[in-house]
C-alpha atoms as a PDB file:
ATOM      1  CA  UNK A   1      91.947 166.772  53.829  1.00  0.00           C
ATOM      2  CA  UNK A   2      87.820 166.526  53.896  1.00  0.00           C
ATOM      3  CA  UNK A   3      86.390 168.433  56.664  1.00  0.00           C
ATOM      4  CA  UNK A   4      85.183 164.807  57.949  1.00  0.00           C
ATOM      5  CA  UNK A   5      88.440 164.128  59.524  1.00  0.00           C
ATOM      6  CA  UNK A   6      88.699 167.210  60.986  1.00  0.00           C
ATOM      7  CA  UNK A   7      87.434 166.117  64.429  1.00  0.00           C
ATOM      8  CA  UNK A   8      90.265 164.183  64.785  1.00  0.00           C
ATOM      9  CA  UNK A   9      92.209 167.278  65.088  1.00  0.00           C
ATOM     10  CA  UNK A  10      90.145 169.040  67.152  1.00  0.00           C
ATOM     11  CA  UNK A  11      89.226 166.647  69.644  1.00  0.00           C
ATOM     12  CA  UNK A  12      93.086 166.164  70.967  1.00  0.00           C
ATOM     13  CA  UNK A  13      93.670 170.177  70.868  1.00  0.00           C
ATOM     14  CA  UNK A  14      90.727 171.450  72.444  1.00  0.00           C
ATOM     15  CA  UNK A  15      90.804 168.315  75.330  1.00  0.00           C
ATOM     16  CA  UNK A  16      94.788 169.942  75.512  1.00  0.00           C
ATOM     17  CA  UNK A  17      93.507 173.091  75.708  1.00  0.00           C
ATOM     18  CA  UNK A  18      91.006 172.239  78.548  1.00  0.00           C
ATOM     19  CA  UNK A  19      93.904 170.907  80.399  1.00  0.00           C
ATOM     20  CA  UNK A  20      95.956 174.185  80.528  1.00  0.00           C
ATOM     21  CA  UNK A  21      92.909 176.333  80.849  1.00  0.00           C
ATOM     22  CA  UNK A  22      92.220 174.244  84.546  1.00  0.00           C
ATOM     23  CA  UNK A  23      96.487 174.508  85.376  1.00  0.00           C
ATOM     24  CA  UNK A  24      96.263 178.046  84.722  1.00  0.00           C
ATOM     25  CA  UNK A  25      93.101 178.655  86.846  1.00  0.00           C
ATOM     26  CA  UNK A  26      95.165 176.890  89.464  1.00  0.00           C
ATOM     27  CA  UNK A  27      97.933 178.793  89.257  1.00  0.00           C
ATOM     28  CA  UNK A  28      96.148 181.858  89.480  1.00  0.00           C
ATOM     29  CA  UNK A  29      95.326 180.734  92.644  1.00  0.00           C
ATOM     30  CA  UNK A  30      99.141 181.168  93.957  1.00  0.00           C
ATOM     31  CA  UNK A  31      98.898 185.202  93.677  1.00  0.00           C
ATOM     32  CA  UNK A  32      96.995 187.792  95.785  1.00  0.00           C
ATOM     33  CA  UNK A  33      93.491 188.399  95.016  1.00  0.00           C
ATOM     34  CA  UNK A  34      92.431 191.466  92.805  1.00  0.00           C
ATOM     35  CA  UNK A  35      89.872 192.370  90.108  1.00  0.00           C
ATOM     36  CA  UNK A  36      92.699 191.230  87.405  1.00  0.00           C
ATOM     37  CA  UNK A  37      93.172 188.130  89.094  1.00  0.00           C
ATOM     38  CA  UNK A  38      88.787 187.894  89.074  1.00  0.00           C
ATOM     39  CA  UNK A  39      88.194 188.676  85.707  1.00  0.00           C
ATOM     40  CA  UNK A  40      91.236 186.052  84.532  1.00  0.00           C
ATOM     41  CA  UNK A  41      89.884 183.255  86.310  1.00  0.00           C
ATOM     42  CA  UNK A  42      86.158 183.851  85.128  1.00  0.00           C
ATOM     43  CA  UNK A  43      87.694 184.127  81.327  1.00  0.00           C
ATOM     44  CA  UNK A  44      89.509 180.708  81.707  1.00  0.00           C
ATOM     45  CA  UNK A  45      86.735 178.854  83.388  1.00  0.00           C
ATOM     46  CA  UNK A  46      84.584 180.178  80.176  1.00  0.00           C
ATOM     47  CA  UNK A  47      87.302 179.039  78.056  1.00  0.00           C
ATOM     48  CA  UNK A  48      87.306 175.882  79.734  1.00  0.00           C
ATOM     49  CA  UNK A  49      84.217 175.397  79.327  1.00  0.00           C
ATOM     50  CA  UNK A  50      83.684 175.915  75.381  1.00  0.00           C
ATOM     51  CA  UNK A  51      87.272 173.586  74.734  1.00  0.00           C
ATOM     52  CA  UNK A  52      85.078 170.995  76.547  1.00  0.00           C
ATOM     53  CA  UNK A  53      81.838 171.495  74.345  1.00  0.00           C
ATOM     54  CA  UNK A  54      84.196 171.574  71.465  1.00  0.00           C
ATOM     55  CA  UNK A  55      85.881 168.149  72.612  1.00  0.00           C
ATOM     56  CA  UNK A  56      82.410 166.628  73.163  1.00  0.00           C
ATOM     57  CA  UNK A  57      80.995 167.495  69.914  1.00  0.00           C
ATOM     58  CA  UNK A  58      84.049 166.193  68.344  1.00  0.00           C
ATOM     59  CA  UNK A  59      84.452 162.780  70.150  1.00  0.00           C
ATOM     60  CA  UNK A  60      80.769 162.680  68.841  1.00  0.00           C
ATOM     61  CA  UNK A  61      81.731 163.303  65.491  1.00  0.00           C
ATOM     62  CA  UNK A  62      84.462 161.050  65.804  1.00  0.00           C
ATOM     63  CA  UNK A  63      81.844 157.938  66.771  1.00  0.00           C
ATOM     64  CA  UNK A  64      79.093 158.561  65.060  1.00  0.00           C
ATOM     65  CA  UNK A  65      80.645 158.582  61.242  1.00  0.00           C
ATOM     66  CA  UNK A  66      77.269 158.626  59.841  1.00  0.00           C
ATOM     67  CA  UNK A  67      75.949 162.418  58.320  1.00  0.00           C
ATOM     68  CA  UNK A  68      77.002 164.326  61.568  1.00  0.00           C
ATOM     69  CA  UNK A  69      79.210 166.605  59.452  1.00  0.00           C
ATOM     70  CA  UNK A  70      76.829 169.228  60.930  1.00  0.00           C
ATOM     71  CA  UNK A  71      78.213 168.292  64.005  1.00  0.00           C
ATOM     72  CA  UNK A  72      81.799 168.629  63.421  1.00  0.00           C
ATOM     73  CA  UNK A  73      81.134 172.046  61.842  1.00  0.00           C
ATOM     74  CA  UNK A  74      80.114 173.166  65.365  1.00  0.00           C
ATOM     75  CA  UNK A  75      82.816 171.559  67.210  1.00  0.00           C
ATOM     76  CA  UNK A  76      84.988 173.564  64.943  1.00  0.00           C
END
């Protein structure tokens, strides 16, 4: 395997990954408030956050097949 196709990988996984991050900040939601429950959601939404940067820089990757291997290095 080149590292080329690698964004093909990555851009299913971490798009996945965004998905659970956002069910598990919503079912966080279900159980009283305390400075756990705080510092969870503020880690997930973080989480969330870099699985979507790594999803966008992939699907980039993904189009643009030209030299962008630079790219695909940082969606990794």
């Amino acid at each position: 395997m080149t590292n080329h196709h690698v964004s093909n990988y990555i851009f299913p996984v971490s798009a996945t990954m965004v998905g659970v991050c956002m069910t598990v900040i919503s079912l966080m939601q279900l159980i009283p408030k305390d400075v756990i429950s705080l510092w969870s959601d503020n880690f997930l939404a973080i989480d969330s956050l870099a699985f979507l940067a790594s999803a966008m820089l992939s699907y980039w990757s993904i189009q643009h097949n030209d030299d962008l291997l630079h790219i695909e290095c940082y969606a990794d």
